[in-house]
N, C-alpha and C. Protein backbone atom coordinates (compact mmCIF):
# COMPACT_ATOMS: atom_id res chain seq x y z
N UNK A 1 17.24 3.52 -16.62
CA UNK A 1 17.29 2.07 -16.48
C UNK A 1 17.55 1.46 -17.85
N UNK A 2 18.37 0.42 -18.01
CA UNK A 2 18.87 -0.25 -19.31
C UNK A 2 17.38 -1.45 -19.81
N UNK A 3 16.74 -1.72 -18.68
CA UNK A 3 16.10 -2.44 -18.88
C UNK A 3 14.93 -1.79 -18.91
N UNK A 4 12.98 -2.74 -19.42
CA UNK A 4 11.99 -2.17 -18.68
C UNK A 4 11.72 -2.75 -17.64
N UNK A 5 11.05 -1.54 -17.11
CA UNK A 5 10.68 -1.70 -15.38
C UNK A 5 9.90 -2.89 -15.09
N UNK A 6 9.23 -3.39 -15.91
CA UNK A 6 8.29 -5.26 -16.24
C UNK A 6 9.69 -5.75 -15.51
N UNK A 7 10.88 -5.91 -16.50
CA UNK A 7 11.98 -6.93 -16.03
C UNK A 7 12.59 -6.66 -14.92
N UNK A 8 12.73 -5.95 -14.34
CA UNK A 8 13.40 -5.56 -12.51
C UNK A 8 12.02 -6.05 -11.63
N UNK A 9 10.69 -5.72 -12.16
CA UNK A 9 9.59 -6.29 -11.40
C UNK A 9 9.33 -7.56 -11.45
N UNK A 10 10.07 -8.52 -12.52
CA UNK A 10 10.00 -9.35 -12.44
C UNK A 10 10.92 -10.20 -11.50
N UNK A 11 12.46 -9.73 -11.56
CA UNK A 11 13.25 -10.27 -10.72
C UNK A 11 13.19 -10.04 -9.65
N UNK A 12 12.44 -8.97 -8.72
CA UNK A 12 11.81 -8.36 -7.42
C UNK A 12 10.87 -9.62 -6.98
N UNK A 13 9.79 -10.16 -8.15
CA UNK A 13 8.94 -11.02 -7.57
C UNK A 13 9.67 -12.80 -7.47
N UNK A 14 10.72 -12.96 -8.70
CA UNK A 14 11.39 -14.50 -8.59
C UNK A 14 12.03 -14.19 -7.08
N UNK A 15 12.80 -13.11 -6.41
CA UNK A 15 13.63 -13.01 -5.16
C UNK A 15 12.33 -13.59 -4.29
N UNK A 16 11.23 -12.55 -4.13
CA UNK A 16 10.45 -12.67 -2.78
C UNK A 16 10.44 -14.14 -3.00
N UNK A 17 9.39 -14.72 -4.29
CA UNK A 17 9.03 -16.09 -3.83
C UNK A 17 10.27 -17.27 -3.84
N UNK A 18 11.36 -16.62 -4.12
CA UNK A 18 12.35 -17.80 -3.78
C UNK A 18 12.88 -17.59 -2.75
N UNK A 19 12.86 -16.74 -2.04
CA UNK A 19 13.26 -16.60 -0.66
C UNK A 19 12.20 -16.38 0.81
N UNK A 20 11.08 -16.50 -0.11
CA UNK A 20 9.90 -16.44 1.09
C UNK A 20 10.26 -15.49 2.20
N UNK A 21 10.28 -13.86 1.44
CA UNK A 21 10.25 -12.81 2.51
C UNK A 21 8.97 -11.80 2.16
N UNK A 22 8.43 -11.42 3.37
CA UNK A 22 7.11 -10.66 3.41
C UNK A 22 7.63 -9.00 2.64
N UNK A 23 6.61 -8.97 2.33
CA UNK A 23 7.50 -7.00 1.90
C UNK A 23 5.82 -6.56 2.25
N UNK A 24 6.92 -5.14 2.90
CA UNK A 24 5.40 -3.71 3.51
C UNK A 24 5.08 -2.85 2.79
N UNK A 25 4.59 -1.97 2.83
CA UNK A 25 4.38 -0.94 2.05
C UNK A 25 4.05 0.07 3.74
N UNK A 26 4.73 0.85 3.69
CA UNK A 26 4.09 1.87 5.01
C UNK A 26 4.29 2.87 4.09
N UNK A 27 2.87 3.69 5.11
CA UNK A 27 2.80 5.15 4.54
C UNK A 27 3.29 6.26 5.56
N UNK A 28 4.48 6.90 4.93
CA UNK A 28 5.69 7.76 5.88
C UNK A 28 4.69 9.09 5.15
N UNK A 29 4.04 9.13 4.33
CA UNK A 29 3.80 10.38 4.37
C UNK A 29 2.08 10.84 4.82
N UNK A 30 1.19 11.19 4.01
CA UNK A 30 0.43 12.25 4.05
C UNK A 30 -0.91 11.10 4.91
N UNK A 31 -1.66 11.63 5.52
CA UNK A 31 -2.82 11.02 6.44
C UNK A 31 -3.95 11.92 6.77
N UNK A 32 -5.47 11.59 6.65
CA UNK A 32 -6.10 12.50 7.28
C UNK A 32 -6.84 13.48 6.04
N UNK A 33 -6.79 13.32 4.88
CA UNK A 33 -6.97 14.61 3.98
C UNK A 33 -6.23 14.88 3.23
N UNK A 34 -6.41 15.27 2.27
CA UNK A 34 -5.55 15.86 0.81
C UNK A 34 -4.89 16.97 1.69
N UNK A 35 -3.92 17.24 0.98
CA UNK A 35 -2.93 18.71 1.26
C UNK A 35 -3.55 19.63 1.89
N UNK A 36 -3.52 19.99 2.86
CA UNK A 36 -4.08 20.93 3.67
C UNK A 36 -4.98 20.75 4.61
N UNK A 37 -5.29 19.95 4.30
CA UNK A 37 -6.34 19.21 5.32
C UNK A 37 -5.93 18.30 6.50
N UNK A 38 -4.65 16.92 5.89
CA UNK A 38 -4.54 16.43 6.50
C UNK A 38 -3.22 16.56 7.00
N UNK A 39 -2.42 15.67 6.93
CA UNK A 39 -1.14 16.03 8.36
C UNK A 39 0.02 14.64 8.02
N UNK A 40 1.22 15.10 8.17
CA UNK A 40 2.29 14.01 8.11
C UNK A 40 1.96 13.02 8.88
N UNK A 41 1.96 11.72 8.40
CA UNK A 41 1.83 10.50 8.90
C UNK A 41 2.98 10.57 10.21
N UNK A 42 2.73 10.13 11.74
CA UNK A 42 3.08 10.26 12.84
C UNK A 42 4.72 9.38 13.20
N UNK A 43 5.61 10.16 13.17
CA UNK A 43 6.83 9.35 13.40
C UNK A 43 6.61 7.73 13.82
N UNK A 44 6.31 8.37 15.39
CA UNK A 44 6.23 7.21 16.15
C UNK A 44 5.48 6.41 15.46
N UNK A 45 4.19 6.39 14.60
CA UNK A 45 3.45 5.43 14.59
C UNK A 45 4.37 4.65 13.13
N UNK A 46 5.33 5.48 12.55
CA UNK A 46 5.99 4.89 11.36
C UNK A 46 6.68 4.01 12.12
N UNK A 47 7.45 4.33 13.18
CA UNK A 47 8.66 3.55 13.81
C UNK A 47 7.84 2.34 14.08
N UNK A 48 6.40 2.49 15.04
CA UNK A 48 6.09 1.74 15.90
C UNK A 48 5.41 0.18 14.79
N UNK A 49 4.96 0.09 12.78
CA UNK A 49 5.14 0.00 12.04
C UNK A 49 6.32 -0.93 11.76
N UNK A 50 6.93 0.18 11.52
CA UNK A 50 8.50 -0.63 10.96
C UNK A 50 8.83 -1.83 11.96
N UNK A 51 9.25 -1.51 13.23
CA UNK A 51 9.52 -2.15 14.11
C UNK A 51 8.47 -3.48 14.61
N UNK A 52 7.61 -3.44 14.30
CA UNK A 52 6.32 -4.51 14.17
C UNK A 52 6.54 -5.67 13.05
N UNK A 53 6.98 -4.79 11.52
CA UNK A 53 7.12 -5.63 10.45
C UNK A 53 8.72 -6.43 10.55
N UNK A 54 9.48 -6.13 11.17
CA UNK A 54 10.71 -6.14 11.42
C UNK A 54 10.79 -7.24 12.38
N UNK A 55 10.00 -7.58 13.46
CA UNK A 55 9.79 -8.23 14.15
C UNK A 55 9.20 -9.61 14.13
N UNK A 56 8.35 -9.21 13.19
CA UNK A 56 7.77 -10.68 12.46
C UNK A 56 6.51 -10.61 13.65
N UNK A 57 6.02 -9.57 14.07
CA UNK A 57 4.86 -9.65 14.93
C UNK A 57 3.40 -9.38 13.76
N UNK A 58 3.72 -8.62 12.81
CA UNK A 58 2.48 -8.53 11.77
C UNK A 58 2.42 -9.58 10.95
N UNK A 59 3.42 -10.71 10.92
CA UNK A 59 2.88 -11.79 10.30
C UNK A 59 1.61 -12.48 11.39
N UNK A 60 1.33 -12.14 12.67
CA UNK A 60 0.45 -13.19 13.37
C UNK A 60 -0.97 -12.48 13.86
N UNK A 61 -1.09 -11.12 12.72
CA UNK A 61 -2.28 -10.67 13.17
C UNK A 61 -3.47 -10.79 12.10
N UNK A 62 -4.50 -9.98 12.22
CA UNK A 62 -5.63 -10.41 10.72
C UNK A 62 -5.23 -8.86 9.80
N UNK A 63 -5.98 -9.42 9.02
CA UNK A 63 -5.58 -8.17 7.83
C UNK A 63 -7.15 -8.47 7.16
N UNK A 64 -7.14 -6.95 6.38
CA UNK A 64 -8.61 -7.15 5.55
C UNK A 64 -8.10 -6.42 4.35
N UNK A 65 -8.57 -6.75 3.45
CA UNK A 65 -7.99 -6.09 1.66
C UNK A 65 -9.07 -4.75 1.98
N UNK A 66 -8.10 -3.80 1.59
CA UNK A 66 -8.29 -2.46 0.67
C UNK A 66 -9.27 -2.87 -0.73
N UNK A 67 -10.47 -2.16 -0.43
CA UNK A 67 -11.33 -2.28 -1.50
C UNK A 67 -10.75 -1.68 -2.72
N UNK A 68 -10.08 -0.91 -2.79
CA UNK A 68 -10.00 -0.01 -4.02
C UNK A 68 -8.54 -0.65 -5.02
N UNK A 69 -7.52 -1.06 -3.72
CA UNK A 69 -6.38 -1.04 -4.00
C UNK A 69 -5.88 -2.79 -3.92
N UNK A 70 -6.94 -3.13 -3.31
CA UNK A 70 -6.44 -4.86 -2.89
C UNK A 70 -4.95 -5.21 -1.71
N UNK A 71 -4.62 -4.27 -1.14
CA UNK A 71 -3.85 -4.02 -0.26
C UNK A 71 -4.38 -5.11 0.74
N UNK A 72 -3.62 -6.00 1.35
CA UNK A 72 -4.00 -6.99 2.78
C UNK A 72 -2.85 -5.36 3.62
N UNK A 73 -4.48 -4.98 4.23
CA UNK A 73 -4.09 -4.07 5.70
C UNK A 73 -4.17 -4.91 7.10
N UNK A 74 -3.33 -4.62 7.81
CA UNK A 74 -3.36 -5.17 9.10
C UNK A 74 -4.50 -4.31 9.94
N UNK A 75 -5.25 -5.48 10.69
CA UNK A 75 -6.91 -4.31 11.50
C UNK A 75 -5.56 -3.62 12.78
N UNK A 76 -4.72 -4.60 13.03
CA UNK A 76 -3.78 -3.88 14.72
C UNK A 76 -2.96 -3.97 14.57
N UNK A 77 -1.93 -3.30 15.20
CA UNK A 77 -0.89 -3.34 15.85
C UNK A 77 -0.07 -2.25 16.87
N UNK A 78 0.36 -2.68 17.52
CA UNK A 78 0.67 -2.14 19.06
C UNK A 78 1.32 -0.64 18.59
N UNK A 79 0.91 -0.05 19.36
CA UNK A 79 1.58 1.32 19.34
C UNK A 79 0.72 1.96 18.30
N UNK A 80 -0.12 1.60 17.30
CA UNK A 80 -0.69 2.08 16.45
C UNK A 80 -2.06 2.43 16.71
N UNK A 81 -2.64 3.32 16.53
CA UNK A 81 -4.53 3.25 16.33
C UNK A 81 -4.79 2.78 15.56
N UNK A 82 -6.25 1.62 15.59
CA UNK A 82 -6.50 0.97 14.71
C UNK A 82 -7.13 2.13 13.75
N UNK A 83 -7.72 3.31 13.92
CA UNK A 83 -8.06 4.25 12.56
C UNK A 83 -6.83 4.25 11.37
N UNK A 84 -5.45 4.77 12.34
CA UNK A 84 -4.70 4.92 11.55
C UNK A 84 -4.48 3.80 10.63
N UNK A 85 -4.30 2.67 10.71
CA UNK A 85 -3.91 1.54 9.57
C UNK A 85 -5.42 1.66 8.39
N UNK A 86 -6.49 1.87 8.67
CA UNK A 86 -7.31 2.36 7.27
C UNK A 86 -7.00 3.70 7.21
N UNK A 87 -6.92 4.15 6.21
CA UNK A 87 -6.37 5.44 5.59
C UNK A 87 -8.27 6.05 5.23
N UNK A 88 -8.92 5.29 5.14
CA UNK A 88 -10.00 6.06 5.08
C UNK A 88 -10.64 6.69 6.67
N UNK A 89 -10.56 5.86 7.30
CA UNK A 89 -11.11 6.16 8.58
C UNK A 89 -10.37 7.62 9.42
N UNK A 90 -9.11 7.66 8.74
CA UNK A 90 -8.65 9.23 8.85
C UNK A 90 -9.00 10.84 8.29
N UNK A 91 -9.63 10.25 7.26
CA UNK A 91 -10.31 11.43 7.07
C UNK A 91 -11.86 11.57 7.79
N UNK A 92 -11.88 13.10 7.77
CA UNK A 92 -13.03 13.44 8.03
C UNK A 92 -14.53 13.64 7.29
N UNK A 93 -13.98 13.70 5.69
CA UNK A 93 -14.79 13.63 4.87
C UNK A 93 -14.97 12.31 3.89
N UNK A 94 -15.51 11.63 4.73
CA UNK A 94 -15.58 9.90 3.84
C UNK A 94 -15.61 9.77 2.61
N UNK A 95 -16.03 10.76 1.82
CA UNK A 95 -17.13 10.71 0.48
C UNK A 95 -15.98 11.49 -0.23
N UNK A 96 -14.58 12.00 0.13
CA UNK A 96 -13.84 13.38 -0.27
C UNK A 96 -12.59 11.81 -0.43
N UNK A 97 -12.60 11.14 0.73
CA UNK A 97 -11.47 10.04 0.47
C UNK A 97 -12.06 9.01 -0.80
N UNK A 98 -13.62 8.79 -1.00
CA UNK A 98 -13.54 7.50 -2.00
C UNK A 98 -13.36 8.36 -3.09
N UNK A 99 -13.55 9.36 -3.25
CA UNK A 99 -13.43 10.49 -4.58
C UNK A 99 -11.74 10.34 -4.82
N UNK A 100 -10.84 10.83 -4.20
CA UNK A 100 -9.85 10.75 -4.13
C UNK A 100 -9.04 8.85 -4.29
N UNK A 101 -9.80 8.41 -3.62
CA UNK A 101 -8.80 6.94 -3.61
C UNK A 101 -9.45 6.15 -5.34
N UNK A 102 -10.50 6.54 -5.74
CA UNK A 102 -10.90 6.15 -7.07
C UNK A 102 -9.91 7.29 -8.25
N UNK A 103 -10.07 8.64 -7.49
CA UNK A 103 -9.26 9.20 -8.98
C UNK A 103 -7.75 8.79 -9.29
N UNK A 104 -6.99 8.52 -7.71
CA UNK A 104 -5.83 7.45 -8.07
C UNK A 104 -5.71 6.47 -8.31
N UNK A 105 -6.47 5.45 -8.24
CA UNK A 105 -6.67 4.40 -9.02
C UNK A 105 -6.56 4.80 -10.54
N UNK A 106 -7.34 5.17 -10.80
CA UNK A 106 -7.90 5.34 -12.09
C UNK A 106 -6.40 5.64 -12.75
N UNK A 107 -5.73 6.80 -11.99
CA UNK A 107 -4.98 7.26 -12.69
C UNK A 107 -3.48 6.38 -12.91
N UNK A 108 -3.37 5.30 -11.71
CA UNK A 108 -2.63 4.25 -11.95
C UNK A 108 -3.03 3.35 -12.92
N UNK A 109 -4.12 2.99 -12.88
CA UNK A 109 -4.36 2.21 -14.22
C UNK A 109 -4.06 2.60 -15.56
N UNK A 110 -4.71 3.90 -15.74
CA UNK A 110 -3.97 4.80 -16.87
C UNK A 110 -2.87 4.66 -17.32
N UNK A 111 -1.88 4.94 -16.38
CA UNK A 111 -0.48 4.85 -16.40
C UNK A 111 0.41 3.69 -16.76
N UNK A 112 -0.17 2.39 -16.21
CA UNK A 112 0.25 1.25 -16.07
C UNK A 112 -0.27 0.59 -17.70
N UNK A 113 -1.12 1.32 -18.10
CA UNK A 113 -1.51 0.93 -19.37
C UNK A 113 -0.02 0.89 -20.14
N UNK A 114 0.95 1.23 -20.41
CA UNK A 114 2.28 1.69 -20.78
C UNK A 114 3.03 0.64 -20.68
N UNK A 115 3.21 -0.02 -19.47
CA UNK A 115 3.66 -1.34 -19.26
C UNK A 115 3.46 -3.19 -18.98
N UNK A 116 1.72 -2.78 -19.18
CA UNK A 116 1.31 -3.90 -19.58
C UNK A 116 1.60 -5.03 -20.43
N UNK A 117 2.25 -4.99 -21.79
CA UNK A 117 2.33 -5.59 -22.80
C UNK A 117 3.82 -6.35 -21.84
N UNK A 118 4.65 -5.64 -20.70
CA UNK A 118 5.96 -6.24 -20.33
C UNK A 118 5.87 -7.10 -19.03
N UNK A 119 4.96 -7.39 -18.59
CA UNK A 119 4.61 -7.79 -16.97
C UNK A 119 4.10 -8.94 -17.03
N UNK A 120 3.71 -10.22 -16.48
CA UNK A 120 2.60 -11.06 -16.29
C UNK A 120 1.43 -10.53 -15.47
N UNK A 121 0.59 -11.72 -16.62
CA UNK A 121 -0.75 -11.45 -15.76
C UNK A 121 -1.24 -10.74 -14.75
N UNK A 122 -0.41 -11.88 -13.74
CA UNK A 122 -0.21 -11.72 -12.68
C UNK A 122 -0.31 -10.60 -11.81
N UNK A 123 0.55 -9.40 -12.56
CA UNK A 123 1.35 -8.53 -12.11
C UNK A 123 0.07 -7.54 -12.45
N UNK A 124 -0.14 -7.59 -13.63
CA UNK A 124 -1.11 -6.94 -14.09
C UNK A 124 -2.48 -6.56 -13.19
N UNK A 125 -3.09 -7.88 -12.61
CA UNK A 125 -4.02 -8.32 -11.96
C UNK A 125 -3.94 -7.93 -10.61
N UNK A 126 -2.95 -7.86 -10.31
CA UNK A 126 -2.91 -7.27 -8.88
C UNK A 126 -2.45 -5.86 -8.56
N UNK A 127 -3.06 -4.71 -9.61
CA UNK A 127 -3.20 -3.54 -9.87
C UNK A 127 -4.81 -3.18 -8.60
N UNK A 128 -4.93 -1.55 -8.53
CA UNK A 128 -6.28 -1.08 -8.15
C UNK A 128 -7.52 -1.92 -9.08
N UNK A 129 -8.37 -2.17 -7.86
CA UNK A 129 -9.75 -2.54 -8.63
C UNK A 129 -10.32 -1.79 -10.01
């Protein structure tokens, strides 16, 4: 990239709010457990997802923030189990996911330390807890 990644994140955020479009984040991959444990996130429930956000049907449901990550998760949507949309409630070992969802945090923060000095506040602030 010619530029830093601050300045493409910046013109990513002038687009959304000048064009007032929602953006998702879905998880196409891993669910259920670290590597071995848990299992590819479920086609259908990716499609059933996409096709929800696509629709403009997850703009009219509730959502609750991700403690760790500050994520607004949706509690429903059709075709989906409500376990599946918390990523904790998929594992089997509760105490094995906050271990895990804190050591990535951590390790995003770490990381992000690098590009702080190029981002707003803003941007900054709405990193993992």
């Amino acid at each position: 990239m010619p530029l830093h990644p601050g300045v493409y994140a910046g013109i990513l955020g002038e687009k959304i709010n000048r064009h007032n479009v929602s953006c998702w984040l879905v998880n196409t991959g891993w669910t259920g457990g670290s590597y071995g444990d848990g299992k590819r996130m479920s086609i259908k429930y990716t499609r059933a997802l996409l096709n929800a956000a696509l629709d403009g049907k997850l703009n009219t449901v509730s959502y609750k923030e991700d403690p760790v990550f500050g994520l607004s998760v949706p509690v429903e949507c059709s075709g989906v189990p409500s376990e599946i949309l918390t990523p904790k409630n998929t594992w089997k070992n509760k105490k094995a996911y906050d271990q895990k969802a804190a050591e990535l945090a951590g390790r995003f923060k770490e990381n992000f330390k690098k590009y702080e000095a190029h981002v707003s506040p803003d941007v900054t602030a709405s990193g993992p807890k």
